[in-house]
N, C-alpha and C. Protein backbone atom coordinates (compact mmCIF):
# COMPACT_ATOMS: atom_id res chain seq x y z
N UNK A 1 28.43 -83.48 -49.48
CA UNK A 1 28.21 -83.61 -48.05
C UNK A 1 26.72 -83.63 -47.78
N UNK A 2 26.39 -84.27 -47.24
CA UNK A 2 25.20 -84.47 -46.45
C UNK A 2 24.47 -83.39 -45.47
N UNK A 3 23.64 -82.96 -44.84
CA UNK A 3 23.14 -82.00 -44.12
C UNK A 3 23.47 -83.00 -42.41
N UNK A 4 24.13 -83.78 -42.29
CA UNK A 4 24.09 -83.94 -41.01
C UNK A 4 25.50 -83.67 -41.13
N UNK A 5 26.27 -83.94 -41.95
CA UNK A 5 28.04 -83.34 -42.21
C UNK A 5 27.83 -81.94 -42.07
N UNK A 6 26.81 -81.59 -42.78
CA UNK A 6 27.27 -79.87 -42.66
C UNK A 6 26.81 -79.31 -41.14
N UNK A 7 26.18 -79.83 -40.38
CA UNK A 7 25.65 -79.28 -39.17
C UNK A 7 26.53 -79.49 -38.28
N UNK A 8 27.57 -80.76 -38.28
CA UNK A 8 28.22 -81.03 -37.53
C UNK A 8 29.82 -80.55 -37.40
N UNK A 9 29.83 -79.70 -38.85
CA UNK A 9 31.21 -79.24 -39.32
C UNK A 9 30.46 -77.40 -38.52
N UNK A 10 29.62 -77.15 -38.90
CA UNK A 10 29.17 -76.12 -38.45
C UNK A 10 29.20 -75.79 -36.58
N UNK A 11 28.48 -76.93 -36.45
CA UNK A 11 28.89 -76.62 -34.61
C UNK A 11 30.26 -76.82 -34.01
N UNK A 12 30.73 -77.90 -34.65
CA UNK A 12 32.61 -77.77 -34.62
C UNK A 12 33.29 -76.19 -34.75
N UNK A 13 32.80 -75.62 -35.91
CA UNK A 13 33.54 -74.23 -36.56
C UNK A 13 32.75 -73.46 -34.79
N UNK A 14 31.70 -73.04 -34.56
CA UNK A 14 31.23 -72.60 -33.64
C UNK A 14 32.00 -73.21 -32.03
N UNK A 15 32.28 -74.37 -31.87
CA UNK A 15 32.54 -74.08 -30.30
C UNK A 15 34.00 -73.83 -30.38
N UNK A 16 34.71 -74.19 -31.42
CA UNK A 16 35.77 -73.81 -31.54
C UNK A 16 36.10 -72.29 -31.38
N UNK A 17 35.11 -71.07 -32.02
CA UNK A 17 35.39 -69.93 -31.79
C UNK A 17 35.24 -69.35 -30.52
N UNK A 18 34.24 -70.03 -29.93
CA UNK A 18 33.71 -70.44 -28.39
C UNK A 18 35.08 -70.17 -27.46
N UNK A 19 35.88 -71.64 -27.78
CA UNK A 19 36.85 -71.65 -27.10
C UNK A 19 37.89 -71.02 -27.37
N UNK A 20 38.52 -70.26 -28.23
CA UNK A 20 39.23 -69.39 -29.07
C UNK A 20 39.07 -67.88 -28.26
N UNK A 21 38.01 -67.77 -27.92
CA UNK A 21 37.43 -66.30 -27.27
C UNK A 21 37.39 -66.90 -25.72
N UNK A 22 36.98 -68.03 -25.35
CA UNK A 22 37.24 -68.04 -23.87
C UNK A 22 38.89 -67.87 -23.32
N UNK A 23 39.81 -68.52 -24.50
CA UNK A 23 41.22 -68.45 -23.93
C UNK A 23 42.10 -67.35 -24.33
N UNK A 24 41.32 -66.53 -25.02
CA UNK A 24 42.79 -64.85 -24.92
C UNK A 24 42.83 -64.47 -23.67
N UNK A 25 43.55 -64.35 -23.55
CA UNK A 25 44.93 -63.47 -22.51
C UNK A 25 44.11 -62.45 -22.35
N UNK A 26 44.25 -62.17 -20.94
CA UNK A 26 43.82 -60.87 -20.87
C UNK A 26 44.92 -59.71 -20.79
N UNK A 27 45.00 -58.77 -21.42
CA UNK A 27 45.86 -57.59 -21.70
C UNK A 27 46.67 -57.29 -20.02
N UNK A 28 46.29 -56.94 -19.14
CA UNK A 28 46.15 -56.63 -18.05
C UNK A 28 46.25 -57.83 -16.93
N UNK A 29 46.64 -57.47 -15.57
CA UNK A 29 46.43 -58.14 -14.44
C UNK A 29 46.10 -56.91 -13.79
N UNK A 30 45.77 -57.39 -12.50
CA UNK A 30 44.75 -56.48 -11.54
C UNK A 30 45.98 -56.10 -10.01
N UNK A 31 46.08 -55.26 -9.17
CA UNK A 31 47.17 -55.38 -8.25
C UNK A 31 46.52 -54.53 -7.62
N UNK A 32 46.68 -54.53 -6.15
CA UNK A 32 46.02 -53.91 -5.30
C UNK A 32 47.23 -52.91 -4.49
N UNK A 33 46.75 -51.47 -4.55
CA UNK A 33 47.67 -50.19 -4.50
C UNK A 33 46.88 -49.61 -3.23
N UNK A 34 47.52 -48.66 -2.94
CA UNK A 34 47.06 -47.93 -1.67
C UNK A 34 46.23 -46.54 -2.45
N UNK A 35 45.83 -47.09 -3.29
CA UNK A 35 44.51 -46.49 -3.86
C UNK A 35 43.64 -47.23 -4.30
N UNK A 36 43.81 -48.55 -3.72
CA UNK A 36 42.42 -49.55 -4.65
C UNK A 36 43.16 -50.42 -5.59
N UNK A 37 42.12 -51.42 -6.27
CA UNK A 37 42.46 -51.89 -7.73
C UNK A 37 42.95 -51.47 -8.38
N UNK A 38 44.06 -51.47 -9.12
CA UNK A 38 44.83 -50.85 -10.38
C UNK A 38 44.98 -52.34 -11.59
N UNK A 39 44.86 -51.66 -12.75
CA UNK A 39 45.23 -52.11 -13.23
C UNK A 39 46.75 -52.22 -13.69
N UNK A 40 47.76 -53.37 -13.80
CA UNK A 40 48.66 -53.43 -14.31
C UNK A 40 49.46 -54.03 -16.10
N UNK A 41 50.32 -54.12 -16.05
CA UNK A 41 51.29 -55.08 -17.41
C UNK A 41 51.55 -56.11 -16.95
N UNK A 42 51.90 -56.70 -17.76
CA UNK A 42 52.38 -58.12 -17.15
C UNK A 42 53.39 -58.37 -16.45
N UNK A 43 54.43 -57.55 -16.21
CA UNK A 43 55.32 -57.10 -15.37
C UNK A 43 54.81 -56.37 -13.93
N UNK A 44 53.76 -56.22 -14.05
CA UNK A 44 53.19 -55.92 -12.99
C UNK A 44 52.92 -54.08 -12.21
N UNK A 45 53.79 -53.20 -13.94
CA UNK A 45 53.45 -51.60 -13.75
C UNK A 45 52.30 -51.44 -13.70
N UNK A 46 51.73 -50.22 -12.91
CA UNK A 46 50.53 -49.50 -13.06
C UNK A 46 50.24 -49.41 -14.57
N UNK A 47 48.87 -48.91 -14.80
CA UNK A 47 48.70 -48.70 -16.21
C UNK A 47 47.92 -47.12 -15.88
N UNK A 48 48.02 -46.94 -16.68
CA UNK A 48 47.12 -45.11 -16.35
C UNK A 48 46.31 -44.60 -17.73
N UNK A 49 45.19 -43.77 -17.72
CA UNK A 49 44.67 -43.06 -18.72
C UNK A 49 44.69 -41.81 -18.48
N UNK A 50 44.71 -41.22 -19.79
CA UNK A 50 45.12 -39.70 -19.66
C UNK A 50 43.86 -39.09 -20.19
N UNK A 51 42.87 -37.99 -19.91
CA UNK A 51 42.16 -37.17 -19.58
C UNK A 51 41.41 -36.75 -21.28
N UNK A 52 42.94 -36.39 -21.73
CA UNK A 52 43.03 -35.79 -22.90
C UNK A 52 42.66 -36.14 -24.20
N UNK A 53 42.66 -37.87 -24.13
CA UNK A 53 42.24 -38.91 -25.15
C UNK A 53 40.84 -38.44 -25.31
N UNK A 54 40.21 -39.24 -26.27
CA UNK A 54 38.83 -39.22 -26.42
C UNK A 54 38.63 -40.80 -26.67
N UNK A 55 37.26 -41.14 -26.60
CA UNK A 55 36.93 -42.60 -27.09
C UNK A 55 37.96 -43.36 -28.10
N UNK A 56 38.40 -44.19 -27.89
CA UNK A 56 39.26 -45.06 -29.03
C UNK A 56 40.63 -44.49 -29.38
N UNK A 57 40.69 -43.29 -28.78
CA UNK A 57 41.98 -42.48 -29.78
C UNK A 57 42.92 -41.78 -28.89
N UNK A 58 44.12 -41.85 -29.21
CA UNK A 58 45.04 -41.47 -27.82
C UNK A 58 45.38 -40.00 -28.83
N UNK A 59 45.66 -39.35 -27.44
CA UNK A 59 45.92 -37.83 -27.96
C UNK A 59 47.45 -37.62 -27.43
N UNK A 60 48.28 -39.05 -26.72
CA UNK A 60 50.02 -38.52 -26.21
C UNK A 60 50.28 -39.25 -27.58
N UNK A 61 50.86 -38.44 -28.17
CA UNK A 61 51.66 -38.87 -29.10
C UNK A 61 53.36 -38.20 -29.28
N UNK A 62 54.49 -38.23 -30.02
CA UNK A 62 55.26 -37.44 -29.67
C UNK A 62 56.01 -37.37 -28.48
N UNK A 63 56.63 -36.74 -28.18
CA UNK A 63 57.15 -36.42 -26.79
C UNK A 63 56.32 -36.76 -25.39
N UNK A 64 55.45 -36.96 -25.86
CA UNK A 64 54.45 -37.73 -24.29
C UNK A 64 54.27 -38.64 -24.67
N UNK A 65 54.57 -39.63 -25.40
CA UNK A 65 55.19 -41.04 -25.37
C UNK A 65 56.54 -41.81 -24.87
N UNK A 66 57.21 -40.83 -24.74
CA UNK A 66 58.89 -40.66 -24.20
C UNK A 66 58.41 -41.17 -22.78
N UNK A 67 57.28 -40.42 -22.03
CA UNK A 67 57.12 -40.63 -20.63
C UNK A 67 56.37 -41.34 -20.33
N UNK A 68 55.17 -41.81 -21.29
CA UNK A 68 53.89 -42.56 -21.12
C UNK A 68 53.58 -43.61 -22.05
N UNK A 69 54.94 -44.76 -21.69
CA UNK A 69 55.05 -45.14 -23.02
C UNK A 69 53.37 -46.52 -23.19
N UNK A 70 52.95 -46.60 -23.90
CA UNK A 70 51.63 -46.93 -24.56
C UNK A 70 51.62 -48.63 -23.87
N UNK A 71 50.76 -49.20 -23.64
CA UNK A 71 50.24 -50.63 -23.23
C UNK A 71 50.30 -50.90 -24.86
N UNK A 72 51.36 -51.84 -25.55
CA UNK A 72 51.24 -52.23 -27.41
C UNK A 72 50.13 -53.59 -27.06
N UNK A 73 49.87 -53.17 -28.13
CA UNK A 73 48.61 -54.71 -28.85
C UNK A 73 49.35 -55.06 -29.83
N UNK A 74 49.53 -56.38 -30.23
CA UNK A 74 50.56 -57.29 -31.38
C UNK A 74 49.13 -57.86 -32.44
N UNK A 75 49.74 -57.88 -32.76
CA UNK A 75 48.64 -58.08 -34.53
C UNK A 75 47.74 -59.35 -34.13
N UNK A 76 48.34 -60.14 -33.71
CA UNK A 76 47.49 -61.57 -33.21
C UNK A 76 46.61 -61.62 -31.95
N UNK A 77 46.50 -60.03 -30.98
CA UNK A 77 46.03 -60.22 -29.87
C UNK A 77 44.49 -59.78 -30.42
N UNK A 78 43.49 -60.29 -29.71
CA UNK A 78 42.26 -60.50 -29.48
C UNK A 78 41.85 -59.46 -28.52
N UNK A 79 40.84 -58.51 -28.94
CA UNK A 79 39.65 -57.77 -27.82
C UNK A 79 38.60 -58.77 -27.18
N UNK A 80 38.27 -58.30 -26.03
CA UNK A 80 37.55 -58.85 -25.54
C UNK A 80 36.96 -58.69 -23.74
N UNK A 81 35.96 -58.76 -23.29
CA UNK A 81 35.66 -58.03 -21.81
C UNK A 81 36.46 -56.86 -21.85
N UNK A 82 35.54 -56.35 -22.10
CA UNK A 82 36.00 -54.35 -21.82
C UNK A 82 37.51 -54.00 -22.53
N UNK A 83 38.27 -54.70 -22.84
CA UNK A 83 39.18 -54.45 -23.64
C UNK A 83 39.22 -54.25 -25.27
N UNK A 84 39.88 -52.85 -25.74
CA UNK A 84 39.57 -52.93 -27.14
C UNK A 84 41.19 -52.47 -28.20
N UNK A 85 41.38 -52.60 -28.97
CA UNK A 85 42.81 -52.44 -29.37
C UNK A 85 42.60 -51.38 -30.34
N UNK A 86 43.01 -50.26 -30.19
CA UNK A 86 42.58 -48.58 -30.80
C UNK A 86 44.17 -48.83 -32.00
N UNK A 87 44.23 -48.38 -33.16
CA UNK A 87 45.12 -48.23 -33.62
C UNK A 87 45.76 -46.15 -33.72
N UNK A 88 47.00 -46.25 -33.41
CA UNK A 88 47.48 -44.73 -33.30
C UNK A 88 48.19 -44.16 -33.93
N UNK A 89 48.67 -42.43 -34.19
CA UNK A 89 48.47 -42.02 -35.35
C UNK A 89 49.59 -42.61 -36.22
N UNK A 90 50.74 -43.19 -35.57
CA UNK A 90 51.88 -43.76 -36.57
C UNK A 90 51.38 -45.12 -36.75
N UNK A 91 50.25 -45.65 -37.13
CA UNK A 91 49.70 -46.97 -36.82
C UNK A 91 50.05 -48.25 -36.30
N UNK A 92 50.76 -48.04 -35.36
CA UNK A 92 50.70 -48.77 -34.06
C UNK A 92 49.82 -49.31 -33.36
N UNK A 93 49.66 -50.24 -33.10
CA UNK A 93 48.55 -50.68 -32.24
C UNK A 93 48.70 -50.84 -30.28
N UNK A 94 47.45 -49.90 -29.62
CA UNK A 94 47.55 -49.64 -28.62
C UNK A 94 46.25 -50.57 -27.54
N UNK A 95 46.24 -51.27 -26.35
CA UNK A 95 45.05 -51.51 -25.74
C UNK A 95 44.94 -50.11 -25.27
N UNK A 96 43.00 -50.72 -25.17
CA UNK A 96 41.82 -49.53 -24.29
C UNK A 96 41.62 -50.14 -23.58
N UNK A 97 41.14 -49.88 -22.57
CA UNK A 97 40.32 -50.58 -21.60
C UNK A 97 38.42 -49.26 -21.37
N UNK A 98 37.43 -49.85 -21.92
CA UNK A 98 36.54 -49.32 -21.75
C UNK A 98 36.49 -48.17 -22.67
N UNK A 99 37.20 -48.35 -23.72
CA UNK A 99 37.31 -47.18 -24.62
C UNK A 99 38.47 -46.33 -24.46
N UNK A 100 39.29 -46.28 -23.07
CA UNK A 100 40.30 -45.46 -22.56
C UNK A 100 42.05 -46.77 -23.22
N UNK A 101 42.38 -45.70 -24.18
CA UNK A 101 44.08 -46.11 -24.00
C UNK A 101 44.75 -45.94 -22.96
N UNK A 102 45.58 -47.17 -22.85
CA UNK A 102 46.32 -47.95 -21.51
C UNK A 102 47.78 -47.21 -21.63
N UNK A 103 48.16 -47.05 -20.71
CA UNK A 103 49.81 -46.60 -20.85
C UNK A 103 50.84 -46.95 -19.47
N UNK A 104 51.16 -46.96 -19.08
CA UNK A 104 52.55 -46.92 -18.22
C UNK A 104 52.82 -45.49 -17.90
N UNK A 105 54.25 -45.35 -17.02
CA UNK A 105 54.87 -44.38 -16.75
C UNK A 105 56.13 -44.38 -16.38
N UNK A 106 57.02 -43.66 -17.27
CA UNK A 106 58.74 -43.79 -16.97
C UNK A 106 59.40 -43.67 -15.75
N UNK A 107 58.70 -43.08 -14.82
CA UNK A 107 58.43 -42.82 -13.49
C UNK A 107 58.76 -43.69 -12.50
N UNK A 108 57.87 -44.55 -12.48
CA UNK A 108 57.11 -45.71 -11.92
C UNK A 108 58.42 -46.88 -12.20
N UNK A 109 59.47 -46.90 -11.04
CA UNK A 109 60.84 -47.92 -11.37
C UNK A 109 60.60 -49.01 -11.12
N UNK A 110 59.54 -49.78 -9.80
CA UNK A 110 58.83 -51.13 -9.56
C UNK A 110 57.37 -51.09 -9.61
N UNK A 111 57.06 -52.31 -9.56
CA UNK A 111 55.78 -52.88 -10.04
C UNK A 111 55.34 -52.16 -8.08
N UNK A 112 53.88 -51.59 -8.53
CA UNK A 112 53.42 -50.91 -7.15
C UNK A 112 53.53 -49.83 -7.32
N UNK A 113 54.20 -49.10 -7.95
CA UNK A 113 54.19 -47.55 -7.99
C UNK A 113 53.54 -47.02 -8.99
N UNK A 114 53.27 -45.87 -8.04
CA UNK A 114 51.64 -44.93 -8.70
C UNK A 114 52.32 -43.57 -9.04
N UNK A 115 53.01 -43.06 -8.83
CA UNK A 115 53.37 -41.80 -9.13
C UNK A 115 53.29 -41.06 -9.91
N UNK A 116 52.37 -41.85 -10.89
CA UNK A 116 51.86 -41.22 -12.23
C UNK A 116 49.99 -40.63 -12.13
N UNK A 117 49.63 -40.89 -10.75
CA UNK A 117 48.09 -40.94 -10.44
C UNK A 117 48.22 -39.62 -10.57
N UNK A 118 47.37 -38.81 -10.66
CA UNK A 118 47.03 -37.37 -10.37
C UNK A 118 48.15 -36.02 -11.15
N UNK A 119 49.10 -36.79 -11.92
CA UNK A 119 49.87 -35.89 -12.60
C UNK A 119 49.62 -35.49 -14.07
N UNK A 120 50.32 -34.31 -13.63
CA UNK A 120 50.51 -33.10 -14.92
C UNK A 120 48.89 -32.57 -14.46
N UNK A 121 48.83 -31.74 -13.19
CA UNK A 121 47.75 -30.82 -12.88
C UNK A 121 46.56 -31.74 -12.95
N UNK A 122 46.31 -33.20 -12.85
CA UNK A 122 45.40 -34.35 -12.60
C UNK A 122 44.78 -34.73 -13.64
N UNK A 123 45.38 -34.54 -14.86
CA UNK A 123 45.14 -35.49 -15.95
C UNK A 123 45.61 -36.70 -16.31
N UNK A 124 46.42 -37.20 -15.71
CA UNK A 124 46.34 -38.73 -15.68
C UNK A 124 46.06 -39.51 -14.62
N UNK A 125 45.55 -40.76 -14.35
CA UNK A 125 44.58 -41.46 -13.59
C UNK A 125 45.11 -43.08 -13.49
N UNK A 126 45.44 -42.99 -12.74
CA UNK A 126 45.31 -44.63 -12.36
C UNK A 126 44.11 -45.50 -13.40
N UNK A 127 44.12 -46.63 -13.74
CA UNK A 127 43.52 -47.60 -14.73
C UNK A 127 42.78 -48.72 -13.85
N UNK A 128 41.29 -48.33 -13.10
CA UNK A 128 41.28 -49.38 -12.25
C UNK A 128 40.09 -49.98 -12.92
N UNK A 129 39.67 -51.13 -12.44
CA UNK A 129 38.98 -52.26 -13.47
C UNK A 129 37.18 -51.99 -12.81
């Protein structure tokens, strides 16, 4: 190959990743609650973070997964804008948003409901963008 083949196979490989990263999905949609922006699922539940986590790493595991069941990341999904995919302790893969794992609430029967904001003595939080 020639050096004008290789430059041109090279910026090919490049906008391609370009466009590869402009078109993932974003984890999330956005829904507007009588508390503001929330983030939701694609179904359109609240999403919530819990207090207790630390950077990257969810601390409901167990029996507070029963109630808070986890936002899953699938092996093929892509991080990207403030979103990051934390793996958990049964290695599962979970989204973050901003470092915070995403979750739901068993609670919460339609898309719009918050009833998970401020519970268990105000450690869990609404997920707003």
């Amino acid at each position: 190959m020639n050096r004008v083949s290789i430059r041109i196979l090279i910026a090919a490989a490049a906008s391609l990743a370009v466009i590869s990263a402009a078109n993932a999905a974003s984890p999330t949609k956005t829904a507007t609650t009588s508390k503001g922006p929330t983030l939701t699922d694609s179904r359109g539940m609240s999403l919530y973070t819990f207090d207790k986590d630390s950077d990257g790493k969810s601390a409901c595991n167990g029996p507070c997964v029963a109630n808070w069941p986890v936002l899953k990341a699938e092996a093929s999904d892509q991080p990207g804008d403030g979103y990051s995919i934390i793996t958990r302790d049964d290695g599962s893969k979970q989204w973050a948003y901003k470092g915070k794992p995403l979750y739901t609430f068993v609670k919460d029967q339609k898309a719009g409901d918050i009833t998970g904001d401020g519970f268990l003595n105000g450690v869990w939080h609404l997920a707003q963008p």
